[in-house]
PDB file of N, CA and C in Angstrom:
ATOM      1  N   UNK A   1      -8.099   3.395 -14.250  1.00  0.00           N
ATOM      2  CA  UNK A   1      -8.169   2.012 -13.822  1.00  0.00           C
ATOM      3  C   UNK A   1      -7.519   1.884 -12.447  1.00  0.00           C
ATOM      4  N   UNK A   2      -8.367   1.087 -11.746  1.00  0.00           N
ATOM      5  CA  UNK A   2      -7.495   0.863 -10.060  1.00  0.00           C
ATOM      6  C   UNK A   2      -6.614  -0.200 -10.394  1.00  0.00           C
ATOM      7  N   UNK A   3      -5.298   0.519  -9.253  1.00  0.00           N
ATOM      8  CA  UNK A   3      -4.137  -0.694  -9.262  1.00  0.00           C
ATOM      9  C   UNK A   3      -4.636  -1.629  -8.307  1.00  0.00           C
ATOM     10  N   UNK A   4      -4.591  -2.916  -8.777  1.00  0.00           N
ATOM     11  CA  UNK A   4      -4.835  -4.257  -8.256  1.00  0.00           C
ATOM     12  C   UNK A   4      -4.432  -3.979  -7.100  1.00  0.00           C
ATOM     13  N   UNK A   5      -5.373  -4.580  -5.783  1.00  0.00           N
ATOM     14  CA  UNK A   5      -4.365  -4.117  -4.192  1.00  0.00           C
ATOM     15  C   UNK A   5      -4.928  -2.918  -3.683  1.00  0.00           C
ATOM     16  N   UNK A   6      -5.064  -2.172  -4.176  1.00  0.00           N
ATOM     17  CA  UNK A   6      -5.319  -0.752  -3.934  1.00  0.00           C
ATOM     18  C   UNK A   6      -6.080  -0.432  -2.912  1.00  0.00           C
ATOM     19  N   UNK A   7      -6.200  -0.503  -1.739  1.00  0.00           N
ATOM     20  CA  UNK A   7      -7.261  -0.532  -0.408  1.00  0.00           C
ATOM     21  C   UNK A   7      -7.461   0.581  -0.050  1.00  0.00           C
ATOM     22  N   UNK A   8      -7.014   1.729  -0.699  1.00  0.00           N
ATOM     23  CA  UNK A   8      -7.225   3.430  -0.837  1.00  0.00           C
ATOM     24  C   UNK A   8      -8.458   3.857  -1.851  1.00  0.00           C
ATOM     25  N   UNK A   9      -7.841   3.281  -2.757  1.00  0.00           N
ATOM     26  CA  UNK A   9      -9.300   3.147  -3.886  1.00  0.00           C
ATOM     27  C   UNK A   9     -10.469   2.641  -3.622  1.00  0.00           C
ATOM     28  N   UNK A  10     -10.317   1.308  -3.074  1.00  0.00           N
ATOM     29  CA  UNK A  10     -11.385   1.119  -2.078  1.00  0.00           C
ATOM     30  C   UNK A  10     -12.378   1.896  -1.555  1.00  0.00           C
ATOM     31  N   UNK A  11     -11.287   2.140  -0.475  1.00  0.00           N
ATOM     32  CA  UNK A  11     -12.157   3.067   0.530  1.00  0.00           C
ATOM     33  C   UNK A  11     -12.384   4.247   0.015  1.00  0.00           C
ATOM     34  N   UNK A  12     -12.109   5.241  -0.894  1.00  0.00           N
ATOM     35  CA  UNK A  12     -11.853   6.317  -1.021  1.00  0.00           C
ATOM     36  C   UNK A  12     -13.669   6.205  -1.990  1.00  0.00           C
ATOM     37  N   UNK A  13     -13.783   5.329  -3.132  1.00  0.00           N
ATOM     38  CA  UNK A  13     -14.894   4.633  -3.646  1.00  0.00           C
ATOM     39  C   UNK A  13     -16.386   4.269  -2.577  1.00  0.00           C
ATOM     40  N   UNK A  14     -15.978   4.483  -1.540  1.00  0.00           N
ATOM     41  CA  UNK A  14     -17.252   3.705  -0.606  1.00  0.00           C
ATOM     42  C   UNK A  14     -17.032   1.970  -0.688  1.00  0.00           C
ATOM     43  N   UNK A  15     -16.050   1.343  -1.433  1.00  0.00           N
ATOM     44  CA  UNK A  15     -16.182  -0.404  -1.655  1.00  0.00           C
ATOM     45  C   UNK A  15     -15.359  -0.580  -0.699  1.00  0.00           C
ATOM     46  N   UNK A  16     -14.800  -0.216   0.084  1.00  0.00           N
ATOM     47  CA  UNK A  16     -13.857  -1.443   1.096  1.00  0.00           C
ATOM     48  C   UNK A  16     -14.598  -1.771   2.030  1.00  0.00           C
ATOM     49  N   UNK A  17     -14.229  -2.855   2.287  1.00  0.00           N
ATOM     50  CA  UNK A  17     -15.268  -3.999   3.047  1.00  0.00           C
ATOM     51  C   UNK A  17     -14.237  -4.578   4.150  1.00  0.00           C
ATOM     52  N   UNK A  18     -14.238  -4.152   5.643  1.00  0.00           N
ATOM     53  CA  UNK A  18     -13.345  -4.294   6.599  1.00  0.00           C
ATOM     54  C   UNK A  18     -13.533  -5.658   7.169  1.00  0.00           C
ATOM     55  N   UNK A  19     -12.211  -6.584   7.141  1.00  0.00           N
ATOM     56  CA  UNK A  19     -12.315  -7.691   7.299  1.00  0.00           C
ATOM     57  C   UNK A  19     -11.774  -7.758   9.123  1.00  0.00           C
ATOM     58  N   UNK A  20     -12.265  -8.236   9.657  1.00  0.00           N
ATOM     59  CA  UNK A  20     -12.368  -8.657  11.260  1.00  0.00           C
ATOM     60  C   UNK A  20     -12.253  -9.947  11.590  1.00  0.00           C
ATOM     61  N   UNK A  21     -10.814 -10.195  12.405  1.00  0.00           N
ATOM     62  CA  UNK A  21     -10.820 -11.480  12.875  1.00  0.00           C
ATOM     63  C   UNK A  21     -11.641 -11.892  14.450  1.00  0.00           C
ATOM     64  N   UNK A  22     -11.384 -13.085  14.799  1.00  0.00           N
ATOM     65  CA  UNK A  22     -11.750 -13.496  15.849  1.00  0.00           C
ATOM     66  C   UNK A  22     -11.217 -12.986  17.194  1.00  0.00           C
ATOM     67  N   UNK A  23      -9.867 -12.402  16.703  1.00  0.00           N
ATOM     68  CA  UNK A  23      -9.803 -11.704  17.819  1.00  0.00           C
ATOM     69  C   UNK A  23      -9.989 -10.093  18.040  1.00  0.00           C
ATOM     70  N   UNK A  24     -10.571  -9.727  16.922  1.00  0.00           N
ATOM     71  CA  UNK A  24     -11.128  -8.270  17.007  1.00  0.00           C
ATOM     72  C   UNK A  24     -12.555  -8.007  17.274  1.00  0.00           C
ATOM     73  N   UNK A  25     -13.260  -9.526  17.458  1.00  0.00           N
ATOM     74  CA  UNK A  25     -14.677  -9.739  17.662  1.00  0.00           C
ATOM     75  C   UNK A  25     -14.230 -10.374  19.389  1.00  0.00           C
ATOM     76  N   UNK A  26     -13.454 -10.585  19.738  1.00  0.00           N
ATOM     77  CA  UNK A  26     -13.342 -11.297  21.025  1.00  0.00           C
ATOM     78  C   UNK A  26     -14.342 -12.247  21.177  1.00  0.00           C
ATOM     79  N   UNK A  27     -13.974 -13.447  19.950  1.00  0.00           N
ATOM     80  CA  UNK A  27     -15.303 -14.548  20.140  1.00  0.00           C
ATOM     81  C   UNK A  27     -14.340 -15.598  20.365  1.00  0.00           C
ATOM     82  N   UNK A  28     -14.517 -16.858  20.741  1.00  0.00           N
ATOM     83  CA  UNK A  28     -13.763 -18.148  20.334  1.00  0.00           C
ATOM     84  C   UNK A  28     -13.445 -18.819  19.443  1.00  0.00           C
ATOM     85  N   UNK A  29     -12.312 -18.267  18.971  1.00  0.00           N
ATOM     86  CA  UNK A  29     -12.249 -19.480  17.619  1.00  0.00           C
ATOM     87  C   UNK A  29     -12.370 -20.582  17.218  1.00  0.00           C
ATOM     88  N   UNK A  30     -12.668 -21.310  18.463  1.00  0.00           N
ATOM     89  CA  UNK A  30     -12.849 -22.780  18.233  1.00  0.00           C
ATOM     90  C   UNK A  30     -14.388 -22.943  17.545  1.00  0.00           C
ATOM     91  N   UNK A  31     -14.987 -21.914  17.903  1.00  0.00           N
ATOM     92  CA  UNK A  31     -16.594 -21.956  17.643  1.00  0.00           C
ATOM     93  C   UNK A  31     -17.077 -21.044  16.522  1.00  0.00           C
ATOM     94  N   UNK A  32     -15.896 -20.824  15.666  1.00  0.00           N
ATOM     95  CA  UNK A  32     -16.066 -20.294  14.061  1.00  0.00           C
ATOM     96  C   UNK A  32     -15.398 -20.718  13.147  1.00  0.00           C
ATOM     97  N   UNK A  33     -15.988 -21.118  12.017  1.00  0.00           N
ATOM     98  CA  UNK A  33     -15.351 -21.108  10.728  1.00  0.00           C
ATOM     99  C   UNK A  33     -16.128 -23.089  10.803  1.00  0.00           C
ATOM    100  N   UNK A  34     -15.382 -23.551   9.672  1.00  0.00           N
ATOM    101  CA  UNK A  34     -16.097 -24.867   9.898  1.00  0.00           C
ATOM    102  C   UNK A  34     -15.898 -25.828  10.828  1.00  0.00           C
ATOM    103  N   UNK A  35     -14.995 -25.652  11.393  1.00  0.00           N
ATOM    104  CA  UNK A  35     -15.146 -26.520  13.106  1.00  0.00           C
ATOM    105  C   UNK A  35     -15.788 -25.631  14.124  1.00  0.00           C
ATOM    106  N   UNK A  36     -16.871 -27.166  14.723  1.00  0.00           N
ATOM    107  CA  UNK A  36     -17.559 -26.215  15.378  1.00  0.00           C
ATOM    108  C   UNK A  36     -18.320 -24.850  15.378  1.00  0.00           C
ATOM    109  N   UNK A  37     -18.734 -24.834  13.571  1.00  0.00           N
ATOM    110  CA  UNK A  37     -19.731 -23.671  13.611  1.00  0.00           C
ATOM    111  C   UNK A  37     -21.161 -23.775  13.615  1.00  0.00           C
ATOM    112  N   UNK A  38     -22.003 -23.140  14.503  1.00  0.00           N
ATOM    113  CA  UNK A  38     -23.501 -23.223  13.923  1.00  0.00           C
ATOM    114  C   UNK A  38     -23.768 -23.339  12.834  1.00  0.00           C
ATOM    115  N   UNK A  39     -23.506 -22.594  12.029  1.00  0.00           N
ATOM    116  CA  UNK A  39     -24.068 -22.210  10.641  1.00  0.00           C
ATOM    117  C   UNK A  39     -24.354 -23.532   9.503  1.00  0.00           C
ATOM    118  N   UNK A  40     -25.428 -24.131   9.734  1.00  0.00           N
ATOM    119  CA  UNK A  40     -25.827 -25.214   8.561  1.00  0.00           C
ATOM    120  C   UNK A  40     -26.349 -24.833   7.163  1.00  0.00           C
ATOM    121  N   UNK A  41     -26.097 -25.195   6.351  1.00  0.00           N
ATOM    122  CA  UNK A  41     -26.469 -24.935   5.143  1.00  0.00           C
ATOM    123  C   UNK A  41     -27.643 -26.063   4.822  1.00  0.00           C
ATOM    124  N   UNK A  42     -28.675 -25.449   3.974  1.00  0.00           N
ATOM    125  CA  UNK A  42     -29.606 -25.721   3.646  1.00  0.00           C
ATOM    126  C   UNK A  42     -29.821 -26.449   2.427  1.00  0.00           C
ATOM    127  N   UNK A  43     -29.503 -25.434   1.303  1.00  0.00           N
ATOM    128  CA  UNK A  43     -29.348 -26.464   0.221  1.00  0.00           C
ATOM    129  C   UNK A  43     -28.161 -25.183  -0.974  1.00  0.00           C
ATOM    130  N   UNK A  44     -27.753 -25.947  -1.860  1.00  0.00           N
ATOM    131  CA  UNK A  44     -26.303 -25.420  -2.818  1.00  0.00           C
ATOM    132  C   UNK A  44     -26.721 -25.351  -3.940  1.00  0.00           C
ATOM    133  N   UNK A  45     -26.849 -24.827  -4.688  1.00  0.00           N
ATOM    134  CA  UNK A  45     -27.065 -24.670  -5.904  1.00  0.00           C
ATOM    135  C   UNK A  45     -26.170 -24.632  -6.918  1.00  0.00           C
ATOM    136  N   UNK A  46     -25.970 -25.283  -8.175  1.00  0.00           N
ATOM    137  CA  UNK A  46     -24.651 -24.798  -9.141  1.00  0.00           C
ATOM    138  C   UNK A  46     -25.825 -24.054  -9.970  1.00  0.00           C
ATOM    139  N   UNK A  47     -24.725 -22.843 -10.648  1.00  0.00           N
ATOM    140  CA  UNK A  47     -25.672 -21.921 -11.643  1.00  0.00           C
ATOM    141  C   UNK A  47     -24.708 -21.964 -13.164  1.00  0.00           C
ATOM    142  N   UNK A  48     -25.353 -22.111 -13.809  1.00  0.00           N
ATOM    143  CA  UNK A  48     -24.464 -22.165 -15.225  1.00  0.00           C
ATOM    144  C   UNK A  48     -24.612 -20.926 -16.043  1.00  0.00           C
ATOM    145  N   UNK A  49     -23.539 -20.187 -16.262  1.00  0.00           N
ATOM    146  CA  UNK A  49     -23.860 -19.043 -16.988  1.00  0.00           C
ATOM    147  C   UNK A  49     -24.125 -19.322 -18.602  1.00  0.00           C
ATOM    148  N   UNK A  50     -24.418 -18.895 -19.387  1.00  0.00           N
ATOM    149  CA  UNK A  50     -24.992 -19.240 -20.533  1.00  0.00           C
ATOM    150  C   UNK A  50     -24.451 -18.196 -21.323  1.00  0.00           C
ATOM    151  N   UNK A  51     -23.492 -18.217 -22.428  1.00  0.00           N
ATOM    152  CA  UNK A  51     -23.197 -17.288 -23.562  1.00  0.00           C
ATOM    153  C   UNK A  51     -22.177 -16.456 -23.034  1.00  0.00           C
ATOM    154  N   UNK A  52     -21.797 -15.472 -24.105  1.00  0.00           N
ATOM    155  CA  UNK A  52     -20.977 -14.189 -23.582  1.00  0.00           C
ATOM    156  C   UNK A  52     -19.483 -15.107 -23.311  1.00  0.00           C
ATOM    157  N   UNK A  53     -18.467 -13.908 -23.201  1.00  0.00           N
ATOM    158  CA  UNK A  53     -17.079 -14.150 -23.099  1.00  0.00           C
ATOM    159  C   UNK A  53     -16.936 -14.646 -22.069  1.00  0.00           C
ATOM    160  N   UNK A  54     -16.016 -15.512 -21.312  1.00  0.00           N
ATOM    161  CA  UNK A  54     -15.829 -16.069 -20.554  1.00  0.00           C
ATOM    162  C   UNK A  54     -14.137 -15.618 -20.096  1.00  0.00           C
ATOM    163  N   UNK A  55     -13.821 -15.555 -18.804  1.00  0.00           N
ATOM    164  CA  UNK A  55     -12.711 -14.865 -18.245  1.00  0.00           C
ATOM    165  C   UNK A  55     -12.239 -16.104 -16.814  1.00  0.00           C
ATOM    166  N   UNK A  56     -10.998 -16.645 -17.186  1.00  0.00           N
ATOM    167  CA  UNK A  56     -10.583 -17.715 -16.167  1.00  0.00           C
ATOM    168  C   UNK A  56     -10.112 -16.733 -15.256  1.00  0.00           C
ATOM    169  N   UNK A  57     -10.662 -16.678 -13.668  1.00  0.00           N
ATOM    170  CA  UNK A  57      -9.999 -16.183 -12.458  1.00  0.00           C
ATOM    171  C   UNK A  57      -9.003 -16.956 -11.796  1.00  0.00           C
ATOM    172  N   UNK A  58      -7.722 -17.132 -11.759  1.00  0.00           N
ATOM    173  CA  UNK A  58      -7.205 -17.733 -10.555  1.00  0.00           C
ATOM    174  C   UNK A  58      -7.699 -17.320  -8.656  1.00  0.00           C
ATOM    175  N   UNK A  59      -7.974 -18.751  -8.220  1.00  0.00           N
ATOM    176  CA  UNK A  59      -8.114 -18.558  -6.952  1.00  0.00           C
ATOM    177  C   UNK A  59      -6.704 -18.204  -6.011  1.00  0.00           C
ATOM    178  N   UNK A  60      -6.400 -16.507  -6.274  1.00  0.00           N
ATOM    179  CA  UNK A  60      -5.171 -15.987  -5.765  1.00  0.00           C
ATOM    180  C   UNK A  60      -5.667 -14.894  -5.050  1.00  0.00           C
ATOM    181  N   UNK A  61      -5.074 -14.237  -4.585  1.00  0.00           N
ATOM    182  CA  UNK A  61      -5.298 -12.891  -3.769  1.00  0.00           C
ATOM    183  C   UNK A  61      -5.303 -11.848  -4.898  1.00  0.00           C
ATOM    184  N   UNK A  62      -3.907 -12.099  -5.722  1.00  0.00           N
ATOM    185  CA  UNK A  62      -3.922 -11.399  -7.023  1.00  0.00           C
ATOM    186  C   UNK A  62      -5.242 -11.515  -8.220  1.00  0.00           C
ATOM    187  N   UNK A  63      -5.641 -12.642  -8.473  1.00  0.00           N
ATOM    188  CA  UNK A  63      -6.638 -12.951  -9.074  1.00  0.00           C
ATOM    189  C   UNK A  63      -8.167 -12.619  -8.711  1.00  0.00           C
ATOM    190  N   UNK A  64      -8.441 -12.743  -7.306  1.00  0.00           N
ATOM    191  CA  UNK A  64      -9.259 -12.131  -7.100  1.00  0.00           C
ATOM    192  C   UNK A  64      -9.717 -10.433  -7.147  1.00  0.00           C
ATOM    193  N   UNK A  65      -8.489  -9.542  -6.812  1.00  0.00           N
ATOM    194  CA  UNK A  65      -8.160  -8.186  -6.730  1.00  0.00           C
ATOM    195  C   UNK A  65      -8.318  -7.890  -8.411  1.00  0.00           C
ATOM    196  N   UNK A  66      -7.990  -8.507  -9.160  1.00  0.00           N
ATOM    197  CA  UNK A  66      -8.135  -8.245 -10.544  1.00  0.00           C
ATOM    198  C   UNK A  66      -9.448  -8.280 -10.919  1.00  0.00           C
ATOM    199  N   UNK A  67     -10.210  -9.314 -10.177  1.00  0.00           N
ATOM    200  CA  UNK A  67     -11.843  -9.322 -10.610  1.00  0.00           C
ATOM    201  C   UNK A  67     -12.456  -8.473 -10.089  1.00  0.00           C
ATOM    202  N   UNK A  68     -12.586  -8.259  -8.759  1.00  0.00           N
ATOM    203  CA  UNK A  68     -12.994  -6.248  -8.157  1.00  0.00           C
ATOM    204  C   UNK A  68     -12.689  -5.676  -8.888  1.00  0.00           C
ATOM    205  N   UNK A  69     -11.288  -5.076  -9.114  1.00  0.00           N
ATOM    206  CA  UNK A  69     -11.412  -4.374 -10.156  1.00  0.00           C
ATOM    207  C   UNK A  69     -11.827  -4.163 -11.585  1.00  0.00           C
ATOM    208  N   UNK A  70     -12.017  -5.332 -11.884  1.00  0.00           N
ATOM    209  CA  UNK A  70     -12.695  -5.080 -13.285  1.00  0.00           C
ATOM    210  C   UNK A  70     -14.335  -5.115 -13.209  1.00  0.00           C
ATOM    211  N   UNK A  71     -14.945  -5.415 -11.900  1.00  0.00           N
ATOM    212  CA  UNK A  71     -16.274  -5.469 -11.726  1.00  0.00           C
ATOM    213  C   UNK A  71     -16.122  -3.975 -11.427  1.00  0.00           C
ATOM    214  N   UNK A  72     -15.222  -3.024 -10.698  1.00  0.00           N
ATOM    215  CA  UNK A  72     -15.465  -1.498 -10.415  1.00  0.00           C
ATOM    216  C   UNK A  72     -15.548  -0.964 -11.760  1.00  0.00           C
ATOM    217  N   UNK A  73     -14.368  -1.407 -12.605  1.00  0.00           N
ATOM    218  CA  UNK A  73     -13.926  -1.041 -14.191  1.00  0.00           C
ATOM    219  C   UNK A  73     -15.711  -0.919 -15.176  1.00  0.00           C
ATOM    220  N   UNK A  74     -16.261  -1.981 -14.752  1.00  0.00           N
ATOM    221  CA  UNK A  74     -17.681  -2.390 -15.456  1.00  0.00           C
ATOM    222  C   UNK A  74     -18.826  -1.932 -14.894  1.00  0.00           C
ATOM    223  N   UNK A  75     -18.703  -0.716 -13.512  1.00  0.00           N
ATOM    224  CA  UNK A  75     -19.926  -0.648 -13.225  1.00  0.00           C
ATOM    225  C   UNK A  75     -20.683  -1.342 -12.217  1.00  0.00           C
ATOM    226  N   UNK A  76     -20.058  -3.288 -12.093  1.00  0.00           N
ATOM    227  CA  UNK A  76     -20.928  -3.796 -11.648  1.00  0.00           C
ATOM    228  C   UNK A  76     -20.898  -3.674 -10.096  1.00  0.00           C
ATOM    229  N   UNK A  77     -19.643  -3.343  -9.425  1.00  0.00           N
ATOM    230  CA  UNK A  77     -19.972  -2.695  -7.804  1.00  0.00           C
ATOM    231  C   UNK A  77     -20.093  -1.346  -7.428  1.00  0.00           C
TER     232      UNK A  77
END
């Protein structure tokens, strides 16, 4: 099982996914993220899952790192 955090496991797996700020892109920040971004959305969808066990995530850094890993744990990445 990967330790939660683990950005060795990650990478070592092929899954780490390198996060890049605005100033490693040398873009303007004023002109990313939701001020001032192009990017319009079209339309949103809610999806309702149906059946099967259900698992509460906290929206944490910790909480999220626990769900990678249990999606690596399951196969599903």
């Amino acid at each position: 099982m990967c330790k939660v955090g683990n950005k060795k496991i990650y990478f070592l797996r092929n899954l780490f996914i390198e996060t890049l700020t605005t100033d490693d892109l040398d873009v303007d920040s004023e002109r990313c993220g939701v001020k001032g971004s192009p990017t319009k959305v079209h339309k949103v969808e809610s999806v309702v899952l149906a059946g099967g066990n259900h698992e509460k995530i906290e929206p944490t850094k910790d909480g999220i790192a626990k769900l990678v890993d249990s999606l690596i744990e399951d196969r599903i990445f």
